[in-house]
C-alpha atoms as a PDB file:
ATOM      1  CA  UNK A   1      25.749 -10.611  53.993  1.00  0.00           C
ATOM      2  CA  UNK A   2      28.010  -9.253  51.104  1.00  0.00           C
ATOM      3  CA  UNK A   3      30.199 -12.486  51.862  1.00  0.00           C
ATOM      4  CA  UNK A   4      27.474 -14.844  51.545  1.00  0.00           C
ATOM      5  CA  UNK A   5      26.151 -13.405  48.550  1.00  0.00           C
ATOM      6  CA  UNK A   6      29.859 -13.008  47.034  1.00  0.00           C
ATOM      7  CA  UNK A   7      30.835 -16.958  48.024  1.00  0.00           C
ATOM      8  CA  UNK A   8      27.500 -17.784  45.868  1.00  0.00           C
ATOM      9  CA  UNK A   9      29.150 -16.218  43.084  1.00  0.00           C
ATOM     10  CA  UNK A  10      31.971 -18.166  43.390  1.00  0.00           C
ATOM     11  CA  UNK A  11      29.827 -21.253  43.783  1.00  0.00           C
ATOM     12  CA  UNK A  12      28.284 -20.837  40.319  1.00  0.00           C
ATOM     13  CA  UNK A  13      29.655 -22.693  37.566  1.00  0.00           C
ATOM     14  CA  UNK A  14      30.802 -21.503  34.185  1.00  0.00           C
ATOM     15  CA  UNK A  15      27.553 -22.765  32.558  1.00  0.00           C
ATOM     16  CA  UNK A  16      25.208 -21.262  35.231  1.00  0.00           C
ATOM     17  CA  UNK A  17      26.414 -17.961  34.546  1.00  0.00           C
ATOM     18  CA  UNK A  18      26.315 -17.869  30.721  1.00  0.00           C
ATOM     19  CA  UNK A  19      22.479 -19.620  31.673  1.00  0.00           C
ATOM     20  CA  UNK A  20      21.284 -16.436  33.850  1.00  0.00           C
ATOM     21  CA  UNK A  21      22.772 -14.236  31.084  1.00  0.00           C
ATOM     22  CA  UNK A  22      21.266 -15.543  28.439  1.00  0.00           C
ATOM     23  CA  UNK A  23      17.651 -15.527  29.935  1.00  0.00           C
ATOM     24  CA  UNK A  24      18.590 -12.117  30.710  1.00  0.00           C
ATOM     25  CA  UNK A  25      19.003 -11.494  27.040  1.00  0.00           C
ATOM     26  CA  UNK A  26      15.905 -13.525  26.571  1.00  0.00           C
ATOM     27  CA  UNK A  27      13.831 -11.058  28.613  1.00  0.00           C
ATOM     28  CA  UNK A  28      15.470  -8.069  27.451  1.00  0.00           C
ATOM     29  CA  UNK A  29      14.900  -9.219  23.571  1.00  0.00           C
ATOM     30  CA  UNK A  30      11.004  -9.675  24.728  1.00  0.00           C
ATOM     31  CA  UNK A  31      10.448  -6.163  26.302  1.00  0.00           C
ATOM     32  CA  UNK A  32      11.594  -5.015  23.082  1.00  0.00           C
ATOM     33  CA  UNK A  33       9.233  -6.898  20.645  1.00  0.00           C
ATOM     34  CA  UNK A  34       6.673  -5.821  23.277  1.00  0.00           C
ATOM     35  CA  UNK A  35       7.687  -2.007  22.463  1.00  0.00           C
ATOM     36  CA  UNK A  36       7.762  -2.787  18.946  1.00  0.00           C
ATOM     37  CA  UNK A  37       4.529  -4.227  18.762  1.00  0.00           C
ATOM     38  CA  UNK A  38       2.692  -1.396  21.251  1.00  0.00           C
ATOM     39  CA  UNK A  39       3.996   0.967  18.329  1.00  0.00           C
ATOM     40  CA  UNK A  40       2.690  -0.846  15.677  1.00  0.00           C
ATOM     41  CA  UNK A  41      -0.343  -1.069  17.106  1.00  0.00           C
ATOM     42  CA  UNK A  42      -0.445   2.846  17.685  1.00  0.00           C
ATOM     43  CA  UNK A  43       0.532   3.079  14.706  1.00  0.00           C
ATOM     44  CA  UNK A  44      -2.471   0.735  13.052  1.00  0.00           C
ATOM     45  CA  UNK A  45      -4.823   2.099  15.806  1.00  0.00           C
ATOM     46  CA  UNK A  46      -4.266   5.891  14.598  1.00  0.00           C
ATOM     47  CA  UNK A  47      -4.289   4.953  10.561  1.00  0.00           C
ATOM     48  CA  UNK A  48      -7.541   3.303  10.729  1.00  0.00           C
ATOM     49  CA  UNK A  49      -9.635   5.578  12.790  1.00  0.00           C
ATOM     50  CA  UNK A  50      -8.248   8.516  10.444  1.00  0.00           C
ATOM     51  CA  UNK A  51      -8.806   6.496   7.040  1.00  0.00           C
ATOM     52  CA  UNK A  52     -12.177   5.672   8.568  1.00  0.00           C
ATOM     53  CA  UNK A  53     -13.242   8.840   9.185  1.00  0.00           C
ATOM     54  CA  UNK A  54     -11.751  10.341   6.380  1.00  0.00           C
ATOM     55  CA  UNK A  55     -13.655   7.667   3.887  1.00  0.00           C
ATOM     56  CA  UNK A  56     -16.935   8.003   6.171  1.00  0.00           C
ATOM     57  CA  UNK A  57     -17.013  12.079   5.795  1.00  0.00           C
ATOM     58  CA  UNK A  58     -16.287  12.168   1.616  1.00  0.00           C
ATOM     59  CA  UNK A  59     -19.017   9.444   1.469  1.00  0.00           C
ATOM     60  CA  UNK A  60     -21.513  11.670   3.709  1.00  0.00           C
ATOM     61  CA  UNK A  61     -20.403  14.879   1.928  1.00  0.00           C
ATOM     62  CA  UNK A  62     -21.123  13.559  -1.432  1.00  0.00           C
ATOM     63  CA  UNK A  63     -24.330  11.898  -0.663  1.00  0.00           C
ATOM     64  CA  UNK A  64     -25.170  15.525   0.346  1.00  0.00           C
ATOM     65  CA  UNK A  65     -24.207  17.218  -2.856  1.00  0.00           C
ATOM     66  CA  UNK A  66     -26.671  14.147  -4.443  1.00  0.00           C
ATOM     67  CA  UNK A  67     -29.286  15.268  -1.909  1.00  0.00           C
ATOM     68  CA  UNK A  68     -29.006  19.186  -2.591  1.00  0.00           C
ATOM     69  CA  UNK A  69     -29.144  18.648  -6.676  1.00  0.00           C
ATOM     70  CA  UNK A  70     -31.823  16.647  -7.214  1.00  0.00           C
ATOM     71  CA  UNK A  71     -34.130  18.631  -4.041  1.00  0.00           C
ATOM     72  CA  UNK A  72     -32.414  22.054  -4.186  1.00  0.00           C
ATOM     73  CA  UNK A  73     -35.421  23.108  -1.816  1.00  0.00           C
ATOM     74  CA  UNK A  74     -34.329  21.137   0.961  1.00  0.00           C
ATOM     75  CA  UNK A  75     -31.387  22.788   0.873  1.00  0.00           C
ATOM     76  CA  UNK A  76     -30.900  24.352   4.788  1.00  0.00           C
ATOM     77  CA  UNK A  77     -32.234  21.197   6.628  1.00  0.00           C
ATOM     78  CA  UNK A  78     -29.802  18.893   3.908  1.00  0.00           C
ATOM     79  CA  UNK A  79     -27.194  21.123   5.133  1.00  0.00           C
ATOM     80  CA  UNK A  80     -27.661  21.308   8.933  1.00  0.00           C
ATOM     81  CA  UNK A  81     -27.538  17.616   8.830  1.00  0.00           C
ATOM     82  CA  UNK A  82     -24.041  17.058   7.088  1.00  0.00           C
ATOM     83  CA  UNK A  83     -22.845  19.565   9.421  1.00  0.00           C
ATOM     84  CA  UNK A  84     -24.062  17.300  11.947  1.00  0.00           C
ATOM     85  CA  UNK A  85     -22.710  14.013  10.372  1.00  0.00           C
ATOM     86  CA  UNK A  86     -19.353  15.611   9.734  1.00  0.00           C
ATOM     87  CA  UNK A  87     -19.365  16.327  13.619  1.00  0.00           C
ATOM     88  CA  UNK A  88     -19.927  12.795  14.551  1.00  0.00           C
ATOM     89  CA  UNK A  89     -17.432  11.443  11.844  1.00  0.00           C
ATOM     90  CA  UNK A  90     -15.093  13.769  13.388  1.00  0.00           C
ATOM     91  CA  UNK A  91     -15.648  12.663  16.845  1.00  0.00           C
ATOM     92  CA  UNK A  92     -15.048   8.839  15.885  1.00  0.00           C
ATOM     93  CA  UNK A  93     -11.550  10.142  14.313  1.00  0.00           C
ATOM     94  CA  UNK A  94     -11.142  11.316  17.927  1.00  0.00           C
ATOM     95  CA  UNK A  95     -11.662   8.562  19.586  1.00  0.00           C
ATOM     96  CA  UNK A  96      -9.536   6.442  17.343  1.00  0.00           C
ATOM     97  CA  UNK A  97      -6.684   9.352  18.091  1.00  0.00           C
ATOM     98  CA  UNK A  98      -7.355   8.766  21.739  1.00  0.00           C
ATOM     99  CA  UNK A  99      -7.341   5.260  21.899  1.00  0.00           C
ATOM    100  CA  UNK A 100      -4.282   5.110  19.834  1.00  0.00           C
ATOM    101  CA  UNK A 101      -2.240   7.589  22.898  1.00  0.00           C
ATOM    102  CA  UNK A 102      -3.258   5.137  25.593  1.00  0.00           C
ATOM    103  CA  UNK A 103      -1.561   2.312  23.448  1.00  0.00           C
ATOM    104  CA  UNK A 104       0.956   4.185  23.351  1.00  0.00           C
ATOM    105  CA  UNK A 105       1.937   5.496  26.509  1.00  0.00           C
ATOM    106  CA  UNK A 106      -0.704   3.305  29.192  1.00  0.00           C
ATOM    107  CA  UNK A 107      -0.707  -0.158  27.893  1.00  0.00           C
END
């Protein structure tokens, strides 16, 4: 079988040969922008669910601070429920975190 495959080689022109090697390159070149591109999207994935959260918990924080000076009575249930916001922020930044590895290393 090594024969047959070996006179097929021969077979092959000049021009053939430089064809299959440059749609080799061709493929090669595209599993490479792919790679490129899964990283930049880890990359974009990761950024925006940390900005988000990160914008989303000074927001909630300060609306507290608004909350505790002008009701300073209300302070324990104002509190319990930032710690309770900044929980679910958190959890979003998470997710975005997660979502980001399977980018990376299942897509």
């Amino acid at each position: 079988m090594s024969g047959a495959f070996s006179g097929r080689q021969e077979k092959l022109g000049n021009g053939e040969e430089k064809e299959r090697r440059g749609k080799r390159m061709e493929m090669l070149a595209l599993l490479q922008s792919v790679e490129g591109a899964k990283l930049i999207g880890t990359g974009i994935a990761a950024g925006a669910g940390v900005i988000g959260a990160g914008a989303g918990m000074g927001y909630l924080i300060g609306q507290t601070i608004a909350s505790i000076h002008r009701q300073p009575e209300a302070f324990e249930q104002t509190r319990g429920l930032m710690f309770l916001g900044i929980g679910l922020v958190e959890a979003f930044a998470l997710y975005a975190l997660v979502f980001a590895l399977l980018i990376a290393f299942v897509l």
